[in-house]
C-alpha atoms as a PDB file:
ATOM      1  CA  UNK A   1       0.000   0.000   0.000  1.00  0.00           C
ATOM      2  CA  UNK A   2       1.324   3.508  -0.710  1.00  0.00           C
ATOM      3  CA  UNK A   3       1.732   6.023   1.888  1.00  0.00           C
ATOM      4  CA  UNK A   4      -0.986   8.436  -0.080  1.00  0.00           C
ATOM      5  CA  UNK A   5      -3.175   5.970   0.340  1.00  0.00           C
ATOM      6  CA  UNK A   6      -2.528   5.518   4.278  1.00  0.00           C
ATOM      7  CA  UNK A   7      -2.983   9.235   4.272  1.00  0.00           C
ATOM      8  CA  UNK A   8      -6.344  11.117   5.852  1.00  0.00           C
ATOM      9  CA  UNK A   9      -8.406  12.727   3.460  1.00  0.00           C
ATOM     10  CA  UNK A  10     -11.571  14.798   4.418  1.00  0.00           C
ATOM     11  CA  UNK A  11     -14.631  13.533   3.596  1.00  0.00           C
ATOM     12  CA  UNK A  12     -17.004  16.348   4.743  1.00  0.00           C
ATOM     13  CA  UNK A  13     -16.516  19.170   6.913  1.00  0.00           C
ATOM     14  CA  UNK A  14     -19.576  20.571   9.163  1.00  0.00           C
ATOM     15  CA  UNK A  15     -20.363  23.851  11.063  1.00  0.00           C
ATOM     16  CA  UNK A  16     -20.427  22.450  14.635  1.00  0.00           C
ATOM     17  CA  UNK A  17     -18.339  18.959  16.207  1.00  0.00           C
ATOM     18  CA  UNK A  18     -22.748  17.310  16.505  1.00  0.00           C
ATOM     19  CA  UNK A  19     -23.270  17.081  12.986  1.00  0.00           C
ATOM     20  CA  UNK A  20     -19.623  15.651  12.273  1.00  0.00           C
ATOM     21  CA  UNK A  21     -20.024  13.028  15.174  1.00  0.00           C
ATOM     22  CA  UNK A  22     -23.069  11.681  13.638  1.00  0.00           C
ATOM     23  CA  UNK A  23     -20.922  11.678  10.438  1.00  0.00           C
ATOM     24  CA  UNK A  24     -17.713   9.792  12.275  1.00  0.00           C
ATOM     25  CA  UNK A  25     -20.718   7.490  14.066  1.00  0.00           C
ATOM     26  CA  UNK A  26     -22.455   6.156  10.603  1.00  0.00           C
ATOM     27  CA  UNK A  27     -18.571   5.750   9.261  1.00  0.00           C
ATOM     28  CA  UNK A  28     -17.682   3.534  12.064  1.00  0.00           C
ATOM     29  CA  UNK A  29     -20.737   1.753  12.075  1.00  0.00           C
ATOM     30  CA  UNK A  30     -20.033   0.572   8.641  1.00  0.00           C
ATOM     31  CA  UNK A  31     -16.543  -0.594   9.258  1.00  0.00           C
ATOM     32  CA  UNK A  32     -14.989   2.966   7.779  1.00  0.00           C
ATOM     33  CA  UNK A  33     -12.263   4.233  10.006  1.00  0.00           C
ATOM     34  CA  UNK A  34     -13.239   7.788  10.990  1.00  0.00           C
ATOM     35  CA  UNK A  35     -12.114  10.750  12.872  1.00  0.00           C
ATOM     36  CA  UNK A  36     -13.064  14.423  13.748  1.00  0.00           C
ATOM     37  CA  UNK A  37     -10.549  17.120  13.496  1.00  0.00           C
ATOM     38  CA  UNK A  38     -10.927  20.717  14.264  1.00  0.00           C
ATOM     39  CA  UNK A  39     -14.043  20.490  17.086  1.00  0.00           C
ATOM     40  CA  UNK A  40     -11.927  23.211  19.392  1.00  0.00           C
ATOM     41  CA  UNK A  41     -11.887  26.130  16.818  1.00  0.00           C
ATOM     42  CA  UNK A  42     -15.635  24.872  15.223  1.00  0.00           C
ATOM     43  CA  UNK A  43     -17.413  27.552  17.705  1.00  0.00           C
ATOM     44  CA  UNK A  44     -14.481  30.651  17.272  1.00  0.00           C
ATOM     45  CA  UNK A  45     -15.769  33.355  14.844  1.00  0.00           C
ATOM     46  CA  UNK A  46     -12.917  35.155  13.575  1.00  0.00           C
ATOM     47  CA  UNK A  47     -12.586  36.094   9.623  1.00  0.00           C
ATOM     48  CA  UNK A  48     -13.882  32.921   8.618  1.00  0.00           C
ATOM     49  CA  UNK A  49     -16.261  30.296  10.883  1.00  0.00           C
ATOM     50  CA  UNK A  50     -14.398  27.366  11.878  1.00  0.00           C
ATOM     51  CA  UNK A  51     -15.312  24.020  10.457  1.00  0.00           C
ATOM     52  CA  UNK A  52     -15.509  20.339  12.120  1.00  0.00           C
ATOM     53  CA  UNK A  53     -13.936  18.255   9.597  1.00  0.00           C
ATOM     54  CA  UNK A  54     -14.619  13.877   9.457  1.00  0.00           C
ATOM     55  CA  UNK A  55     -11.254  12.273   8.061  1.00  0.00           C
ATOM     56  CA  UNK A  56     -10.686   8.865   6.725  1.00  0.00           C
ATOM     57  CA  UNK A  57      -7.808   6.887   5.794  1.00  0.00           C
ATOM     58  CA  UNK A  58      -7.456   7.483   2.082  1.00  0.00           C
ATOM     59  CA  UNK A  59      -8.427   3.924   1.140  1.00  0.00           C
ATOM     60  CA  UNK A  60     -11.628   4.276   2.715  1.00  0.00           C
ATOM     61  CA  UNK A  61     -11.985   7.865   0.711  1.00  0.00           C
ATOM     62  CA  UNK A  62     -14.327   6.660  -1.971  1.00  0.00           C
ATOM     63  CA  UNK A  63     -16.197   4.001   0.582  1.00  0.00           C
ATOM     64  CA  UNK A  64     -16.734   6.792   2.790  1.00  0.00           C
ATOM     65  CA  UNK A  65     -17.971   9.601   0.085  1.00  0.00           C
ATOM     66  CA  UNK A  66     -20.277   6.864  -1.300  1.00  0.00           C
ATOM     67  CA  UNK A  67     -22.167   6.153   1.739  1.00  0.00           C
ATOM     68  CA  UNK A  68     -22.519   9.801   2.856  1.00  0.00           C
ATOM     69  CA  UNK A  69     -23.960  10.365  -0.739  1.00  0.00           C
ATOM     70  CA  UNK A  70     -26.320   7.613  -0.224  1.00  0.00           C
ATOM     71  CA  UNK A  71     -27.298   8.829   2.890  1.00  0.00           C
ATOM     72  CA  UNK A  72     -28.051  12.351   1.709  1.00  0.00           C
ATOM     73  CA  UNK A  73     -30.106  11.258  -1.119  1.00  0.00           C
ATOM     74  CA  UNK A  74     -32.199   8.894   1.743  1.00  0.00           C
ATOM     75  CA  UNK A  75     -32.408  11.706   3.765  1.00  0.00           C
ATOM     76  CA  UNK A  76     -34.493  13.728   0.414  1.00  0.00           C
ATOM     77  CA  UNK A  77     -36.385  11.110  -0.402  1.00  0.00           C
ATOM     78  CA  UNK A  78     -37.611  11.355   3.062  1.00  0.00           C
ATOM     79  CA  UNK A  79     -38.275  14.763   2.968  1.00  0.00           C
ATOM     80  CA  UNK A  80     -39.825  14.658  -0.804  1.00  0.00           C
ATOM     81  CA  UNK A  81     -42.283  11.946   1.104  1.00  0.00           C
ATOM     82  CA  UNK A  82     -43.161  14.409   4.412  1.00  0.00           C
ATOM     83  CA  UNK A  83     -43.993  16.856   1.656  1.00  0.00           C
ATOM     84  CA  UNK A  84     -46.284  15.488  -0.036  1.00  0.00           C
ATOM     85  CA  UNK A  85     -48.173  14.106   3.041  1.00  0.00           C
ATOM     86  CA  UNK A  86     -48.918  17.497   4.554  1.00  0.00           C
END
């Protein structure tokens, strides 16, 4: 294995450390190696907001991206379906 693919990559980056734990949580779940970075400076407002970034070891990069797109498009289904209910 080569050392890029040992390396973390980010595989989404979120506005406070909840939203990326739930992230890291469904990784894990599924087997994917995941960890959050960055949760101390999420809250400071300087320039620029601070971001909570969920890292994976980069041969887990495309398992990872493909299960967080499949669980965003779940996640509008769902709301299509409340929708169209009320």
């Amino acid at each position: 294995m080569s050392k890029e693919h040992n390396e973390p990559v980010t595989v989404g980056r979120y506005p406070t450390e909840f939203e990326a734990m739930l992230t890291k949580n469904m990784l894990s779940e599924a087997g994917i190696p995941a960890q959050v970075v960055g949760a101390m400076t999420a809250g400071f407002r300087a320039e620029t907001p601070g971001f909570v970034k969920v890292m994976v070891p980069g041969e887990f990069e495309e398992q990872a991206l493909k299960l967080l797109i499949e669980q965003t498009n779940e996640a509008e289904e769902l709301g299509d379906v409340e929708e169209e209910e009320e």
